[in-house]
C-alpha atoms as a PDB file:
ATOM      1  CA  UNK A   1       0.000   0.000   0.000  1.00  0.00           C
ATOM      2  CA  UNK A   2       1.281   3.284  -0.664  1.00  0.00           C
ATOM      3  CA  UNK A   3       1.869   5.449   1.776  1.00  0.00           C
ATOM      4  CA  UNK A   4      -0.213   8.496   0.112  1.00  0.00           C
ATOM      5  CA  UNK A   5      -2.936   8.516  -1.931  1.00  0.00           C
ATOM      6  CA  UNK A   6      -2.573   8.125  -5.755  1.00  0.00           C
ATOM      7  CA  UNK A   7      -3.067  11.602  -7.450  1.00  0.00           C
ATOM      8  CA  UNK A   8      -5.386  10.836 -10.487  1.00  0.00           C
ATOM      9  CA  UNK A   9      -6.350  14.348 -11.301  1.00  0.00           C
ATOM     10  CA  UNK A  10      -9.022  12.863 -14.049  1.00  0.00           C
ATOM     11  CA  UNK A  11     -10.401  11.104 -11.481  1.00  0.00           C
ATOM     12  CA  UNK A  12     -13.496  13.223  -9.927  1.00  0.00           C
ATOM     13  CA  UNK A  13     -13.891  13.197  -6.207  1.00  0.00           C
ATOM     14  CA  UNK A  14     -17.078  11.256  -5.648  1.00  0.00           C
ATOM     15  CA  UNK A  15     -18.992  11.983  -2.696  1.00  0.00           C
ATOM     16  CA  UNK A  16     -20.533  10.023  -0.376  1.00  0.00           C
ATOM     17  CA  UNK A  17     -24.365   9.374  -1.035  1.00  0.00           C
ATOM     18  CA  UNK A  18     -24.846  11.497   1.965  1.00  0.00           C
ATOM     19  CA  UNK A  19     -21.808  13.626   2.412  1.00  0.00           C
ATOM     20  CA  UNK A  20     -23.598  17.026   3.953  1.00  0.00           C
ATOM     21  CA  UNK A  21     -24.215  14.246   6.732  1.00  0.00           C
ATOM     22  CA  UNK A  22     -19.948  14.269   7.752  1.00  0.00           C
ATOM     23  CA  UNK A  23     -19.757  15.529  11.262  1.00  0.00           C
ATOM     24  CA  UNK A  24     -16.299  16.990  12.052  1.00  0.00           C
ATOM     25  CA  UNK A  25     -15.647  17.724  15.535  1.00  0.00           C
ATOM     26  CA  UNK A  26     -12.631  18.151  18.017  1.00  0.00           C
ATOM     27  CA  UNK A  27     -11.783  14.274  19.794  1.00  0.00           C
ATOM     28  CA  UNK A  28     -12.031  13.431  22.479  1.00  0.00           C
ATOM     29  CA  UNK A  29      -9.979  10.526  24.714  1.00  0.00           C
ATOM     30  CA  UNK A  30     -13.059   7.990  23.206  1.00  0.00           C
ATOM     31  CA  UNK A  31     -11.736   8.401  20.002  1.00  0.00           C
ATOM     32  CA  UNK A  32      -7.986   7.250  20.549  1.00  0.00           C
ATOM     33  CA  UNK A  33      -8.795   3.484  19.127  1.00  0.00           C
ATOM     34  CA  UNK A  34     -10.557   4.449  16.307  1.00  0.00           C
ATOM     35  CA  UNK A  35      -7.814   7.355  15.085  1.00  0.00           C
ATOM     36  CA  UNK A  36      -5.367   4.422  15.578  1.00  0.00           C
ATOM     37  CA  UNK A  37      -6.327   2.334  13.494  1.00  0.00           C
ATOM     38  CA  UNK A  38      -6.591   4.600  10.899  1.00  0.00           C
ATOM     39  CA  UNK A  39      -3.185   6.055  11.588  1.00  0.00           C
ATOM     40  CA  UNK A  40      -1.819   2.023  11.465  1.00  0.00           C
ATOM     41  CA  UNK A  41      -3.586   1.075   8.531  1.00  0.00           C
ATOM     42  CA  UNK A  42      -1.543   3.733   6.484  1.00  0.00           C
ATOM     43  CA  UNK A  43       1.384   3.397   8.481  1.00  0.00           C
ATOM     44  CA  UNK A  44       1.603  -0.365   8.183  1.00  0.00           C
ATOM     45  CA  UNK A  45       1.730  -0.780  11.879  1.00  0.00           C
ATOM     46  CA  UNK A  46      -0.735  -2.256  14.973  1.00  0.00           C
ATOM     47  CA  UNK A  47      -2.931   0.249  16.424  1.00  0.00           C
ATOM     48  CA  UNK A  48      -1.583  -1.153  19.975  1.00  0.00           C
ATOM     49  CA  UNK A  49       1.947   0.454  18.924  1.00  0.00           C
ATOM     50  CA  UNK A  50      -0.222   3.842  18.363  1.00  0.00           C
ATOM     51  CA  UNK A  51      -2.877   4.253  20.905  1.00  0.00           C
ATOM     52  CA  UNK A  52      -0.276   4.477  24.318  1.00  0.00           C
ATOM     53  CA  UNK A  53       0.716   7.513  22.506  1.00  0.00           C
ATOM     54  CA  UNK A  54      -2.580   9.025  21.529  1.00  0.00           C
ATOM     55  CA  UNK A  55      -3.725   8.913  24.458  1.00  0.00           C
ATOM     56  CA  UNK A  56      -1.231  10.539  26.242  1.00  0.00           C
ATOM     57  CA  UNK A  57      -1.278  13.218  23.611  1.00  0.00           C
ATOM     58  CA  UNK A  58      -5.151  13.531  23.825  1.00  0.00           C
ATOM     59  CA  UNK A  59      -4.808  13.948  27.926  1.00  0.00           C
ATOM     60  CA  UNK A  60      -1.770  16.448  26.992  1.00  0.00           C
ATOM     61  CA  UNK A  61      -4.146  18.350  25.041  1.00  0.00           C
ATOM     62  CA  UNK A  62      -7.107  18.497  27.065  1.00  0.00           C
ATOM     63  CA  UNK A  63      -5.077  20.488  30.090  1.00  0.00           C
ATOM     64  CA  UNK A  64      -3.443  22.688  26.717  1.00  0.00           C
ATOM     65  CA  UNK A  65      -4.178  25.076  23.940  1.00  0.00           C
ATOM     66  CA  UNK A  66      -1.619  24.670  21.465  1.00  0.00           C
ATOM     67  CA  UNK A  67      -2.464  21.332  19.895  1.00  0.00           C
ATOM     68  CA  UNK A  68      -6.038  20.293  18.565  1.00  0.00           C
ATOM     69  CA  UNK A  69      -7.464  16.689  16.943  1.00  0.00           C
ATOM     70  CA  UNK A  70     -10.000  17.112  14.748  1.00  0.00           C
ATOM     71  CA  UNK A  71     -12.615  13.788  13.597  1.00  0.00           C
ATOM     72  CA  UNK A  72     -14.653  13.450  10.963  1.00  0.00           C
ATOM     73  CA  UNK A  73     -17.600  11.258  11.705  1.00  0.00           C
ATOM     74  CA  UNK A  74     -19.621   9.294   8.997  1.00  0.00           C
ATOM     75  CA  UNK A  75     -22.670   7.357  10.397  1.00  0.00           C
ATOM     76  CA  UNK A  76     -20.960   7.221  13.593  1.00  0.00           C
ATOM     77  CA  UNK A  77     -18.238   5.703  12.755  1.00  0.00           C
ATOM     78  CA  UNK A  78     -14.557   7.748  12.444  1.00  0.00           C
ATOM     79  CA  UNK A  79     -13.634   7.930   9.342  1.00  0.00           C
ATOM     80  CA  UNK A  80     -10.789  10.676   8.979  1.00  0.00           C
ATOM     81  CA  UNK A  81      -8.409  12.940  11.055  1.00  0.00           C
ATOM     82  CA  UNK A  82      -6.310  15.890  11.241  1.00  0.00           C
ATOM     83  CA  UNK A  83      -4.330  18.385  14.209  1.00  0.00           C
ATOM     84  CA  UNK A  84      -3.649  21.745  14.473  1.00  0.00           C
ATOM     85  CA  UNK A  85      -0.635  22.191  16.224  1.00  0.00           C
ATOM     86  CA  UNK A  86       1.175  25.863  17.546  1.00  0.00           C
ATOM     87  CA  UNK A  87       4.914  25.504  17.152  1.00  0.00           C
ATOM     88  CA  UNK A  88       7.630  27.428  18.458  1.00  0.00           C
ATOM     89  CA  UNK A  89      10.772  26.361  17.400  1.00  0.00           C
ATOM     90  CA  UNK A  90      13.428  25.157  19.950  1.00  0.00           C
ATOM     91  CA  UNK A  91      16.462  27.638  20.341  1.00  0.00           C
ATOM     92  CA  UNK A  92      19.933  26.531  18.992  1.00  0.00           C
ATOM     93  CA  UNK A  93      18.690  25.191  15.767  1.00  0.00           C
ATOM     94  CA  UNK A  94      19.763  25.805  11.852  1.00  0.00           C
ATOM     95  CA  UNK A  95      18.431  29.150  10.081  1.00  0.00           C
ATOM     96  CA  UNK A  96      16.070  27.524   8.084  1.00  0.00           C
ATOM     97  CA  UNK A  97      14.135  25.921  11.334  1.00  0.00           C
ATOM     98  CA  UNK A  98      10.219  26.526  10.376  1.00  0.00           C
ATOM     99  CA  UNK A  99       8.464  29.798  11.098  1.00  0.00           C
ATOM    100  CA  UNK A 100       6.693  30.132  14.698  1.00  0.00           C
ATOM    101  CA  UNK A 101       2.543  29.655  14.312  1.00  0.00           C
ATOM    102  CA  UNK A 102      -0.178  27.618  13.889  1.00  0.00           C
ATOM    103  CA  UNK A 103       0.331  24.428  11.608  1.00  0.00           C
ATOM    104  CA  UNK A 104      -2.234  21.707   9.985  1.00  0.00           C
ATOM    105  CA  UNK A 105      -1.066  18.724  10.576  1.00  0.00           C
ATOM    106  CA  UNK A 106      -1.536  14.867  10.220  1.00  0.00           C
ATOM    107  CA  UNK A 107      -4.836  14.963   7.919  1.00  0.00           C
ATOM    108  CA  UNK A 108      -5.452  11.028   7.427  1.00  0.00           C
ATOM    109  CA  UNK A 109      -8.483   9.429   5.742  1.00  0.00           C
ATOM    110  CA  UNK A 110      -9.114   5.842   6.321  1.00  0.00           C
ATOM    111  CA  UNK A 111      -9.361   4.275   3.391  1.00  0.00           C
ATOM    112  CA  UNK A 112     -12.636   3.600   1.696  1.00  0.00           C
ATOM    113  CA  UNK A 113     -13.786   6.800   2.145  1.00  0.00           C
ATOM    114  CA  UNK A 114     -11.062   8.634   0.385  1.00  0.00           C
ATOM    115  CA  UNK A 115     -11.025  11.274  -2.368  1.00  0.00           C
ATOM    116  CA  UNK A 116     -15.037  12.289  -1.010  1.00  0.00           C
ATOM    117  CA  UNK A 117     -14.959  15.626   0.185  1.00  0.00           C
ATOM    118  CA  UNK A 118     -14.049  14.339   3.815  1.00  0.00           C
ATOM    119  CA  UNK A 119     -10.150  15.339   3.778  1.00  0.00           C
ATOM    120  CA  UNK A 120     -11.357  18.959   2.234  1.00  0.00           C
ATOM    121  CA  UNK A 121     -14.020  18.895   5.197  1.00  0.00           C
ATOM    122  CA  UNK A 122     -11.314  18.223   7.873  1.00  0.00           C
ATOM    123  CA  UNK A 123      -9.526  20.978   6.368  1.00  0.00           C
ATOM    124  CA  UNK A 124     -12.185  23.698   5.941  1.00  0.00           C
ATOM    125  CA  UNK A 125     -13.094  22.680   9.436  1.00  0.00           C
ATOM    126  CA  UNK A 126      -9.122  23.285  10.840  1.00  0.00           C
ATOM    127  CA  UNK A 127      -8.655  26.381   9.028  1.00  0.00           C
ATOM    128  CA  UNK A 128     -12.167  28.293  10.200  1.00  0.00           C
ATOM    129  CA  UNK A 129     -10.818  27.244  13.932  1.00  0.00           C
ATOM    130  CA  UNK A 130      -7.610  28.865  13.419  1.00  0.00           C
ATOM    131  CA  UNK A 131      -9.251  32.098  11.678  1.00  0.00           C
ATOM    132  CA  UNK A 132      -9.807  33.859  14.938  1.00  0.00           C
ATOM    133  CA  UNK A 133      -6.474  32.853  16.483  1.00  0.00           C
ATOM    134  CA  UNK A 134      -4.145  33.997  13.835  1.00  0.00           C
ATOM    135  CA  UNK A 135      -3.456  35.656  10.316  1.00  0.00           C
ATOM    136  CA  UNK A 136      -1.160  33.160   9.292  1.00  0.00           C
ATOM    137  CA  UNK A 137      -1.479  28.929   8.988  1.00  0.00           C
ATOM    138  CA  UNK A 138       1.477  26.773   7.799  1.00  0.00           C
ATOM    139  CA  UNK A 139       1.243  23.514   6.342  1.00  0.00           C
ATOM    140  CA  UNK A 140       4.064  21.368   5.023  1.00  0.00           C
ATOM    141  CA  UNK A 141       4.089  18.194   3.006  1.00  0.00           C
ATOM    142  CA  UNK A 142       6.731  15.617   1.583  1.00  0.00           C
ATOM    143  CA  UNK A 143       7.103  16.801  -2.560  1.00  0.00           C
ATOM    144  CA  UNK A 144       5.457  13.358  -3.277  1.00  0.00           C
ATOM    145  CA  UNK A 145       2.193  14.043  -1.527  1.00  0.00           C
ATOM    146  CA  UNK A 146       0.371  15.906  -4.862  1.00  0.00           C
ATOM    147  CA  UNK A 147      -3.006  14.642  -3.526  1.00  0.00           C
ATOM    148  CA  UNK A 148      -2.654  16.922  -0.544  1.00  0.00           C
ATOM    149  CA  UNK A 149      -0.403  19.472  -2.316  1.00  0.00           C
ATOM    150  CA  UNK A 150      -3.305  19.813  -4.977  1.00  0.00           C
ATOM    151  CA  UNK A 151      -6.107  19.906  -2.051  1.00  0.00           C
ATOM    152  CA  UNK A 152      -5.001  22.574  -0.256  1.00  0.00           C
ATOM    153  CA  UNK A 153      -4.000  24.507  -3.193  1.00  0.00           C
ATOM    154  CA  UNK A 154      -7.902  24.784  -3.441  1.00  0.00           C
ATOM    155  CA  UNK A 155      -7.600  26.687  -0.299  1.00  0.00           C
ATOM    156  CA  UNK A 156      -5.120  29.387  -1.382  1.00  0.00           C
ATOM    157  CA  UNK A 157      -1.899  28.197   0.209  1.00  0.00           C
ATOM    158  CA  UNK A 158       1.087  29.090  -1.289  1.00  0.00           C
ATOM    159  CA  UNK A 159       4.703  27.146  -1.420  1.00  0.00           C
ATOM    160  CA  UNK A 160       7.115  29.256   0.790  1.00  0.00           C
ATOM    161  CA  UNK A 161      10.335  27.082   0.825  1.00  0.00           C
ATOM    162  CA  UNK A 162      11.836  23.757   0.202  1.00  0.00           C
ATOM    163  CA  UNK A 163      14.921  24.659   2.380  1.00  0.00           C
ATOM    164  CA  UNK A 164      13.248  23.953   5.771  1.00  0.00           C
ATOM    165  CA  UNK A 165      13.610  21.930   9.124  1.00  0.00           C
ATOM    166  CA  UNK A 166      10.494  21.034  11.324  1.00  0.00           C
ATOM    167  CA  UNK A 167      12.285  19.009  14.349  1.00  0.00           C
ATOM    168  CA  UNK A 168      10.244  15.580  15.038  1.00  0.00           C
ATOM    169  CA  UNK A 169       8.677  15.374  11.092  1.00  0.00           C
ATOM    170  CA  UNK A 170       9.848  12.206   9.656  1.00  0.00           C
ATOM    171  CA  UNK A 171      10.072  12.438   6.244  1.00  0.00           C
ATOM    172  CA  UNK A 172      10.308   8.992   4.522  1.00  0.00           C
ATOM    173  CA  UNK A 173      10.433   9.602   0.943  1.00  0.00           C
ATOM    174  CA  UNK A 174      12.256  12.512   0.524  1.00  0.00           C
ATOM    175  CA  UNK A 175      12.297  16.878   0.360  1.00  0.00           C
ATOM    176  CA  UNK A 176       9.437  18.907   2.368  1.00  0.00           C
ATOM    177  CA  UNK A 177       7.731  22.015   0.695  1.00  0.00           C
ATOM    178  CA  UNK A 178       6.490  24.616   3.494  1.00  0.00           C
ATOM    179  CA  UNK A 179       3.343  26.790   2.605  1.00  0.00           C
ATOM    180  CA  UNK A 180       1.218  29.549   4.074  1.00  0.00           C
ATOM    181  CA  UNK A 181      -1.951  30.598   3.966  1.00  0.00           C
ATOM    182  CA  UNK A 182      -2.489  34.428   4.948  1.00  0.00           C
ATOM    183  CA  UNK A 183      -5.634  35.848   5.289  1.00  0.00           C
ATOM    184  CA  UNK A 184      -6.516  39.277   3.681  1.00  0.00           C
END
């Protein structure tokens, strides 16, 4: 399985039969398993290896404000992800180091109910949150990625740099491209 989604631009992005029915809301601790599972499916790992960690992160957020999980909800059942995550970058690191602010991170969609609005949801969802908290909102992505690249190009972001360094990304398959989106 590949580790991001195929980009088949002549491929329309077919919706579910009842996609105005995709709730998106911030998780909560009940939601650990199920954001697992999705996160090991793409990964290639077991959700046991994941879920320790999610839910210390989800009690880590719930006594913060600089980190936010976002679900996305179809019949119930989770179907997607995504964080929004502030960053402030350590001292002592290279010039290039990413910019302080607010970043969109980690958008997932389990598969099955890919390339149906639910990723752009997540996103919509992530940016209107971060609207009244800043002017700014950073996303980065490995060069490979054109499904995402492509998505939130629909939103207005724009490529800032290739030359960057955001401490604790693992990039597996090669160079980063950093974007912005600034609001007018």
């Amino acid at each position: 399985m590949s580790y991001y989604e195929d980009f088949m631009p002549e491929r329309k992005t077919e919706k579910l039969p009842d996609s105005y029915n995709i709730a998106v809301r911030i998780a909560t601790p009940e939601d650990a398993q199920a954001i697992a599972v999705i996160v090991a499916e793409r990964e290639g790992k077991d959700p046991a290896e994941i879920i320790l960690k999610l839910n210390n992160e989800l009690k880590r957020i719930s006594t913060g404000n600089n980190t936010v999980i976002f679900v996305a909800e179809y019949e119930g059942k989770v179907v997607g992800y995504g964080r929004v995550k502030y960053f402030i970058p350590p001292e002592a690191l290279p010039e290039n180091i990413a910019p302080e602010g607010w970043y969109l991170l980690g958008l997932i969609i389990a598969p099955g109910y890919r390339r149906q609005g639910i990723g752009r949801r997540l996103t919509q969802e992530r940016i209107d949150y971060l609207k009244n908290k800043t002017d700014k909102i950073y996303y980065f992505v490995n060069k490979r990625n054109t499904v995402s690249i492509e998505m939130h190009k629909e939103f207005n972001f724009t490529e800032i740099t290739r030359d960057f360094v955001f401490p604790g990304a693992i990039d597996k398959t090669g160079e980063g491209i950093l974007f912005i989106l600034e609001s007018t």
